[in-house]
C-alpha atoms as a PDB file:
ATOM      1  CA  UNK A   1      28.646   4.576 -10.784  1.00  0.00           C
ATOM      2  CA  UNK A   2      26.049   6.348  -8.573  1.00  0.00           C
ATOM      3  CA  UNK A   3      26.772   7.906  -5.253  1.00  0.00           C
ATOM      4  CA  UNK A   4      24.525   5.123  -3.735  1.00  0.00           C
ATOM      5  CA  UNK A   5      26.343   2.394  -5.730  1.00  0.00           C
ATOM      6  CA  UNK A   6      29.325   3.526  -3.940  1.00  0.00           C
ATOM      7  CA  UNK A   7      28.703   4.145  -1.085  1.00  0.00           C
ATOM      8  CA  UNK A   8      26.955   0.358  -1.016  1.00  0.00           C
ATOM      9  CA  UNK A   9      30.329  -0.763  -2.435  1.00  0.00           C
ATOM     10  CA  UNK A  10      32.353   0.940   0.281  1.00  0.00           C
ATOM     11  CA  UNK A  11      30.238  -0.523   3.219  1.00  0.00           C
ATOM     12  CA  UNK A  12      30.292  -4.051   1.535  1.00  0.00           C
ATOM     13  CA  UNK A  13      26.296  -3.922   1.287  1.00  0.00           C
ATOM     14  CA  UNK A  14      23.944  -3.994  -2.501  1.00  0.00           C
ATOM     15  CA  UNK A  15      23.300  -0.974  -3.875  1.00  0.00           C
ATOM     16  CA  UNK A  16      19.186  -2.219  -3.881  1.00  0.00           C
ATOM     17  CA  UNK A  17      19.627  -3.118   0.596  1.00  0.00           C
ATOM     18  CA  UNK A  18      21.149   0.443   0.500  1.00  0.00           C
ATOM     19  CA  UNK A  19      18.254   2.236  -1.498  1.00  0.00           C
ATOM     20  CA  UNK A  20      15.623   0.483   0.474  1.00  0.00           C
ATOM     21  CA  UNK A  21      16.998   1.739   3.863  1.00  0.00           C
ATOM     22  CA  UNK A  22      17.931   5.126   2.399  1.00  0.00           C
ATOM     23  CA  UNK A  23      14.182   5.323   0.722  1.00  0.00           C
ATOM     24  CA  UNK A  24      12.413   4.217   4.769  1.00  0.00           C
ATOM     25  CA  UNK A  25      14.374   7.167   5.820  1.00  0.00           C
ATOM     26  CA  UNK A  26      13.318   9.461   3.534  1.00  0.00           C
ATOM     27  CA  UNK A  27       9.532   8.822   5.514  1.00  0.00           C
ATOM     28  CA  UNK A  28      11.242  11.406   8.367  1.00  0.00           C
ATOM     29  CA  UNK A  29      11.839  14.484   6.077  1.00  0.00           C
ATOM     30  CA  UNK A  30       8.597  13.943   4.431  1.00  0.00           C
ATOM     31  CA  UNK A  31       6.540  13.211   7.514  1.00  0.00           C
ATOM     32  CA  UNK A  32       8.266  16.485   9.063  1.00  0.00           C
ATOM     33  CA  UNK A  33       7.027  18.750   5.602  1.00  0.00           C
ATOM     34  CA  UNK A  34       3.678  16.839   5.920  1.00  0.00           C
ATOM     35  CA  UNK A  35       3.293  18.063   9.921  1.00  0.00           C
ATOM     36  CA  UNK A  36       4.102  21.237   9.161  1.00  0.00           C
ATOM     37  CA  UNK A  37       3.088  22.383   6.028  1.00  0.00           C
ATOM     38  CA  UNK A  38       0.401  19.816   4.873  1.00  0.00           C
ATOM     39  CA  UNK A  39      -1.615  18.372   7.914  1.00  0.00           C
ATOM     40  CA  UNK A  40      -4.282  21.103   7.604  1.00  0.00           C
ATOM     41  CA  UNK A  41      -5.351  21.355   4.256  1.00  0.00           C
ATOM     42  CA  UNK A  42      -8.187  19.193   2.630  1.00  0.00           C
ATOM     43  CA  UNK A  43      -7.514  15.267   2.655  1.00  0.00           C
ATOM     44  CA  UNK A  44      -7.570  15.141  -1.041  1.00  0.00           C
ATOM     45  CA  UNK A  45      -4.226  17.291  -0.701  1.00  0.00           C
ATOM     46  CA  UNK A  46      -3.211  15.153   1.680  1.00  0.00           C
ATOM     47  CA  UNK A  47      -4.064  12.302  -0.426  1.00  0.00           C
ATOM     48  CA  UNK A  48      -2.170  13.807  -3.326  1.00  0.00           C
ATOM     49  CA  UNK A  49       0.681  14.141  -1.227  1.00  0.00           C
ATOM     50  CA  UNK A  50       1.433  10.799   0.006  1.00  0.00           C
ATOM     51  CA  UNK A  51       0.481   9.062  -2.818  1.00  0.00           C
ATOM     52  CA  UNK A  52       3.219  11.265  -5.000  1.00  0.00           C
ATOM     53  CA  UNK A  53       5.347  11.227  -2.947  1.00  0.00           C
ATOM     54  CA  UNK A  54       5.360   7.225  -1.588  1.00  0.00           C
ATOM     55  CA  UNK A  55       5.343   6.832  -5.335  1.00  0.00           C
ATOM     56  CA  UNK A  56       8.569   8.580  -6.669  1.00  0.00           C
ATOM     57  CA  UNK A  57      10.332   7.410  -3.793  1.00  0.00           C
ATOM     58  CA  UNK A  58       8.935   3.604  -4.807  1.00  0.00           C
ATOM     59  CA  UNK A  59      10.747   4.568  -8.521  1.00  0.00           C
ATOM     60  CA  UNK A  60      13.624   5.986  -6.807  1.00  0.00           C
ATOM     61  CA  UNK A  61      13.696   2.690  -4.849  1.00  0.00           C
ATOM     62  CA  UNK A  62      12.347  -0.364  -7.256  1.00  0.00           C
ATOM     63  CA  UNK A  63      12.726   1.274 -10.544  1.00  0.00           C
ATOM     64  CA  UNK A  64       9.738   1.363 -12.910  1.00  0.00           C
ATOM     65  CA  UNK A  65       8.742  -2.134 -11.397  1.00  0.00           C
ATOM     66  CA  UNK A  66       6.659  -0.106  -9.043  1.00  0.00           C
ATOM     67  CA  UNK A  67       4.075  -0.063 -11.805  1.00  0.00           C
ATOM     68  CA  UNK A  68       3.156  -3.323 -10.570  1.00  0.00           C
ATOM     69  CA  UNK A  69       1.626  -1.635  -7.448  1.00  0.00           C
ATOM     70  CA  UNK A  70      -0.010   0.747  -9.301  1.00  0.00           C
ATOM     71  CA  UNK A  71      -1.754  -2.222 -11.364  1.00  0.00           C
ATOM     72  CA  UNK A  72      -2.272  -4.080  -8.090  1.00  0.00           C
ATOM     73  CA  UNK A  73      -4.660  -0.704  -6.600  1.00  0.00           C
ATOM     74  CA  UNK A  74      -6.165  -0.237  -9.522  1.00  0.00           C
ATOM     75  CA  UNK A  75      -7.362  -4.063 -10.151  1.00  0.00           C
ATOM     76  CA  UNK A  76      -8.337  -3.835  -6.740  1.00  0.00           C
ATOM     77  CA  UNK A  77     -10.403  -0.649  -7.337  1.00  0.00           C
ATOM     78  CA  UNK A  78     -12.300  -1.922 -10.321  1.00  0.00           C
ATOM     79  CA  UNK A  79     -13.048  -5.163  -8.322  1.00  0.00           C
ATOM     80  CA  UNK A  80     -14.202  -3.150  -5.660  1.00  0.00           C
ATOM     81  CA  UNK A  81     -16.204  -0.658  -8.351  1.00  0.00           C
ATOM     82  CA  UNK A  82     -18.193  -3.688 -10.090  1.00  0.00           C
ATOM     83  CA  UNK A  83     -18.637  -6.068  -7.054  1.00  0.00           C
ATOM     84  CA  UNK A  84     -18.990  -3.223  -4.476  1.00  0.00           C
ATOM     85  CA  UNK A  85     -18.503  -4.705  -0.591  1.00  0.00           C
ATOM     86  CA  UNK A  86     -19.594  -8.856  -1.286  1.00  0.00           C
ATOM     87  CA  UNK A  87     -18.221 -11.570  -0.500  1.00  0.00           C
ATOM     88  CA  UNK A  88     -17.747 -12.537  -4.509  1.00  0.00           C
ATOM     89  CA  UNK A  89     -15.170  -8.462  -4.132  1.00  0.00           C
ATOM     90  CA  UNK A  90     -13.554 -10.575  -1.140  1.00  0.00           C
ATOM     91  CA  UNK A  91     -12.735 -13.746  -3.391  1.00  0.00           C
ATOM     92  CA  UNK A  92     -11.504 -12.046  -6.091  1.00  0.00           C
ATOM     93  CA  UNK A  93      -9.442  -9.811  -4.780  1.00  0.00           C
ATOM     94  CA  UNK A  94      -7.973 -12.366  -2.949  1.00  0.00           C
ATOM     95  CA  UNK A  95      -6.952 -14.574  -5.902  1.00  0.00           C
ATOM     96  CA  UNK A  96      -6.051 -11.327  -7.857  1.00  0.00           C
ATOM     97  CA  UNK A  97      -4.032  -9.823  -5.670  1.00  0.00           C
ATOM     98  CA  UNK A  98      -2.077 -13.418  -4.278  1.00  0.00           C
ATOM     99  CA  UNK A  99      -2.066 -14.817  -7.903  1.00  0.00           C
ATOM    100  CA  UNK A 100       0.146 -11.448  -8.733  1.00  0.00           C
ATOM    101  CA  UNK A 101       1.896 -11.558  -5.641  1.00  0.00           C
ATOM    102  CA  UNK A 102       2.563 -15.335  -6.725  1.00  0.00           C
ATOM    103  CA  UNK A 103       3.396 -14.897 -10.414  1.00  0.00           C
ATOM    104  CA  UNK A 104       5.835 -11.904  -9.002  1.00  0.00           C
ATOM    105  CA  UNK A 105       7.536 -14.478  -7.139  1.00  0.00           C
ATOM    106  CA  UNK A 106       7.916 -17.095  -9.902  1.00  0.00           C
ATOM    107  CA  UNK A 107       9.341 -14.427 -12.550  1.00  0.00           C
ATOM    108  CA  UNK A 108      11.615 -12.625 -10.316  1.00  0.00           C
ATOM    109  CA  UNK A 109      13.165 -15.815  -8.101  1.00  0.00           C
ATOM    110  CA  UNK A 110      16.408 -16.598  -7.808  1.00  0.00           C
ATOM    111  CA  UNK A 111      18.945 -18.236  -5.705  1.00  0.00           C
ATOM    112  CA  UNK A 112      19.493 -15.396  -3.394  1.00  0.00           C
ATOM    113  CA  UNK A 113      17.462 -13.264  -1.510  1.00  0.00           C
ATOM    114  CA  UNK A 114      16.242 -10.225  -4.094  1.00  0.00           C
ATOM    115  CA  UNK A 115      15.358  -6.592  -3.337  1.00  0.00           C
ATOM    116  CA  UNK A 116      12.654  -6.366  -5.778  1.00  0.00           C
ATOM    117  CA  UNK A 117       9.184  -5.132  -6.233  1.00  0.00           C
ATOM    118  CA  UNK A 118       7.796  -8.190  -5.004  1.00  0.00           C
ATOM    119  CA  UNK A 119       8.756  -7.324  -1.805  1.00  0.00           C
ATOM    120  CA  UNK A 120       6.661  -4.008  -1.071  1.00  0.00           C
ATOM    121  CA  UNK A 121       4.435  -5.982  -3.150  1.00  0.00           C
ATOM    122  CA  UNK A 122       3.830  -8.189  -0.170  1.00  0.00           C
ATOM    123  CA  UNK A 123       2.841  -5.875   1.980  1.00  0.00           C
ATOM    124  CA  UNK A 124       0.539  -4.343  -0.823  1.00  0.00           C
ATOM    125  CA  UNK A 125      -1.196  -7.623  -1.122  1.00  0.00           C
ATOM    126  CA  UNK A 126      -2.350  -7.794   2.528  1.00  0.00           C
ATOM    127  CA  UNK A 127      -3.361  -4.529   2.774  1.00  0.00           C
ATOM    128  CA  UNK A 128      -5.526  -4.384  -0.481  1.00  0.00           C
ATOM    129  CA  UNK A 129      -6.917  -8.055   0.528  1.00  0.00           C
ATOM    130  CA  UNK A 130      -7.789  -6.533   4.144  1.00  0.00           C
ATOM    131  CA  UNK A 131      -9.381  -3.348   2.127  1.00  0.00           C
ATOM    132  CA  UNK A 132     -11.711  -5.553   0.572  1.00  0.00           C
ATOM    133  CA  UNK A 133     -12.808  -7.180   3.692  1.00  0.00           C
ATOM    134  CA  UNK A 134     -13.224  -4.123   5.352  1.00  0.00           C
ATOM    135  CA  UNK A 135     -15.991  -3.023   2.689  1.00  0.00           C
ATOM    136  CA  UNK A 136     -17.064  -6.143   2.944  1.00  0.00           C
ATOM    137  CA  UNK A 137     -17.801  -5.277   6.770  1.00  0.00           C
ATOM    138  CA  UNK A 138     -18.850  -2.281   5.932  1.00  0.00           C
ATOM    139  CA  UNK A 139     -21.864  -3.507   3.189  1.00  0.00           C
ATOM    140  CA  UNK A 140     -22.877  -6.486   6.325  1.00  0.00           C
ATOM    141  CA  UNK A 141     -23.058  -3.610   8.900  1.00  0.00           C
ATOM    142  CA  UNK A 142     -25.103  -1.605   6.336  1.00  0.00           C
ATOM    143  CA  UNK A 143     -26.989  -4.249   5.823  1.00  0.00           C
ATOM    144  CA  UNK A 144     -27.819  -6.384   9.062  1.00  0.00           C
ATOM    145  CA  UNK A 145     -26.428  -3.981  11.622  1.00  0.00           C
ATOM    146  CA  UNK A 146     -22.948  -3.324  13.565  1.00  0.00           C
ATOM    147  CA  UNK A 147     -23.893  -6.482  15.802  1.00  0.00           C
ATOM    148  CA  UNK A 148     -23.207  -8.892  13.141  1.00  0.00           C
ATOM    149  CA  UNK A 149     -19.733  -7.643  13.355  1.00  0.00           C
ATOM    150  CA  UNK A 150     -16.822  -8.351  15.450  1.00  0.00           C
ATOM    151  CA  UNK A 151     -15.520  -5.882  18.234  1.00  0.00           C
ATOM    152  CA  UNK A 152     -12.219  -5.722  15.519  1.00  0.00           C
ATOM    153  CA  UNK A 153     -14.433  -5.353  12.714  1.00  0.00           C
ATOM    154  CA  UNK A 154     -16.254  -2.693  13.999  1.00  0.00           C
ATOM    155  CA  UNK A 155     -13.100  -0.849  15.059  1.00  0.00           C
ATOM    156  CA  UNK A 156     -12.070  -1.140  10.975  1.00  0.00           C
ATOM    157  CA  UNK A 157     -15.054  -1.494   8.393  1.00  0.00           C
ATOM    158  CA  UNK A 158     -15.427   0.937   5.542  1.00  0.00           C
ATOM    159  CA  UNK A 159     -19.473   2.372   5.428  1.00  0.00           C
ATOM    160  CA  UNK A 160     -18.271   3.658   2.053  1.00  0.00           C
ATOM    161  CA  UNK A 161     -15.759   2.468  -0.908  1.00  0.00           C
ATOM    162  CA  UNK A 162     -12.790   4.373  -0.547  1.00  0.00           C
ATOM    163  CA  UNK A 163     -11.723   6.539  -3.711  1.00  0.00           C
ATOM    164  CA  UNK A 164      -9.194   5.721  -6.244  1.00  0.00           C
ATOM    165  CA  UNK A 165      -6.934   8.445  -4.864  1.00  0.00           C
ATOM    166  CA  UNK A 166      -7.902   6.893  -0.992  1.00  0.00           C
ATOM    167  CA  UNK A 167      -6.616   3.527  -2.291  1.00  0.00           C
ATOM    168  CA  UNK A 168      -3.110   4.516  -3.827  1.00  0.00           C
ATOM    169  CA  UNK A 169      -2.583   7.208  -0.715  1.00  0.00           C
ATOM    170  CA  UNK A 170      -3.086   4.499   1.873  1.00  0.00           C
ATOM    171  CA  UNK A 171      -1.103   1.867  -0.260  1.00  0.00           C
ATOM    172  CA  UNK A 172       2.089   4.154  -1.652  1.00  0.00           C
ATOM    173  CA  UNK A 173       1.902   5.724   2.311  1.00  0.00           C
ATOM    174  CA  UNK A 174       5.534   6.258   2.718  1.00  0.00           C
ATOM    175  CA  UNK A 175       4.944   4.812   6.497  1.00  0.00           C
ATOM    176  CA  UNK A 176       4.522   1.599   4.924  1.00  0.00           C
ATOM    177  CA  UNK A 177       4.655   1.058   1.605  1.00  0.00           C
ATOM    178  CA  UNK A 178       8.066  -0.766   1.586  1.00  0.00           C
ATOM    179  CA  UNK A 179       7.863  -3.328   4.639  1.00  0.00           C
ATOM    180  CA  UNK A 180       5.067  -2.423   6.453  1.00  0.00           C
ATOM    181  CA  UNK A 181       3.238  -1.984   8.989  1.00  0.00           C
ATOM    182  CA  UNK A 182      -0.456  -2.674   7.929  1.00  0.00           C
ATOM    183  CA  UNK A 183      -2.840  -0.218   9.236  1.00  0.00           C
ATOM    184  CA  UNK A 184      -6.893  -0.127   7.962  1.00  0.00           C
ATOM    185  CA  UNK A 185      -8.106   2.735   5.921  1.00  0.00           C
ATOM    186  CA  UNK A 186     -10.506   3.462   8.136  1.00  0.00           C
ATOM    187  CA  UNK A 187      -7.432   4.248  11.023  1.00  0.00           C
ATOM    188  CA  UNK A 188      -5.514   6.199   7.802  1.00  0.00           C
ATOM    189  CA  UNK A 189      -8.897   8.226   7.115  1.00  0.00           C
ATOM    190  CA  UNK A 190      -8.546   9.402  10.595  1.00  0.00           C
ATOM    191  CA  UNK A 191      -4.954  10.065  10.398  1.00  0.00           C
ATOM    192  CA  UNK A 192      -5.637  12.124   7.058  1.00  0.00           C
END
């Protein structure tokens, strides 16, 4: 048995509620080596950083399930690499990234409530759908002009396609992989 299977045992709580909280807290020590060792250097560092590390704690967390967010950013990418910022990226990265979410949900259900990857898998889906529509702003700006956008779209369009390393540092983001909150890339490109 595992120290965290224990310890989960001893406080009457699942080992999987216990890794989840454990794995949100692990954002403070990171966050603090980040500020003070990694804040300054180039953002694909950065990039690097938060991706890895949002990542392994993801596996530390959900197992090797968290392979379905890594399939989830990069079916998002190559929608977003062959349709660039149109409306026909928006639509299908909408019923990609649902239908998964969806599919998740009917493989994994059960009659209790499950710590699984669907659930960071959630949060995934809105912020990869919201991606899209933010290049999607982005390509209308580009096109017809920042007045054809809303005052919140022009706070969070994307003039360029983020990156494949962009896309799985702002999703595996150790600030919000697990449950949140959604933030735009373009706010994260500032942070970074």
């Amino acid at each position: 048995m595992s120290w965290v299977a224990a310890t989960a045992a001893s406080l009457g709580a699942s080992e999987a509620a216990l890794k989840l909280i454990l794995g949100q807290l692990l954002g403070y020590p990171l966050m603090l080596l980040y500020r003070r060792h990694l804040a300054t250097l180039e953002p694909g560092l950065q990039h690097a950083f938060f991706f890895l590390s949002g990542l392994l704690t993801g596996h530390w967390v959900i197992g090797a399930d968290v392979v379905h967010s890594l399939y989830a950013v990069l079916g998002t990418y190559l929608i977003l690499t062959a349709a660039g910022g149109t409306l026909t990226s928006v639509i299908v990265s909408f019923v990609f990234n649902f239908g998964y979410l969806l599919v998740g949900y009917l493989y994994t259900e059960s009659e209790g409530y499950d710590i699984c990857w669907t659930m960071p898998h959630c949060v995934l889906c809105l912020r990869l759908i919201g991606l899209t529509f933010d290049c999607y702003d982005g390509e209308r700006a580009r096109r017809l002009g920042l007045a054809v956008l809303s005052k919140d779209q022009s706070k969070s369009y994307l003039p360029d396609q983020p990156s494949l390393l962009e896309m799985l540092s702002h999703s595996f983001f150790i600030g919000g992989y697990f449950v949140g909150p959604q933030f735009p890339m373009r706010k994260y490109r500032a942070f970074v």
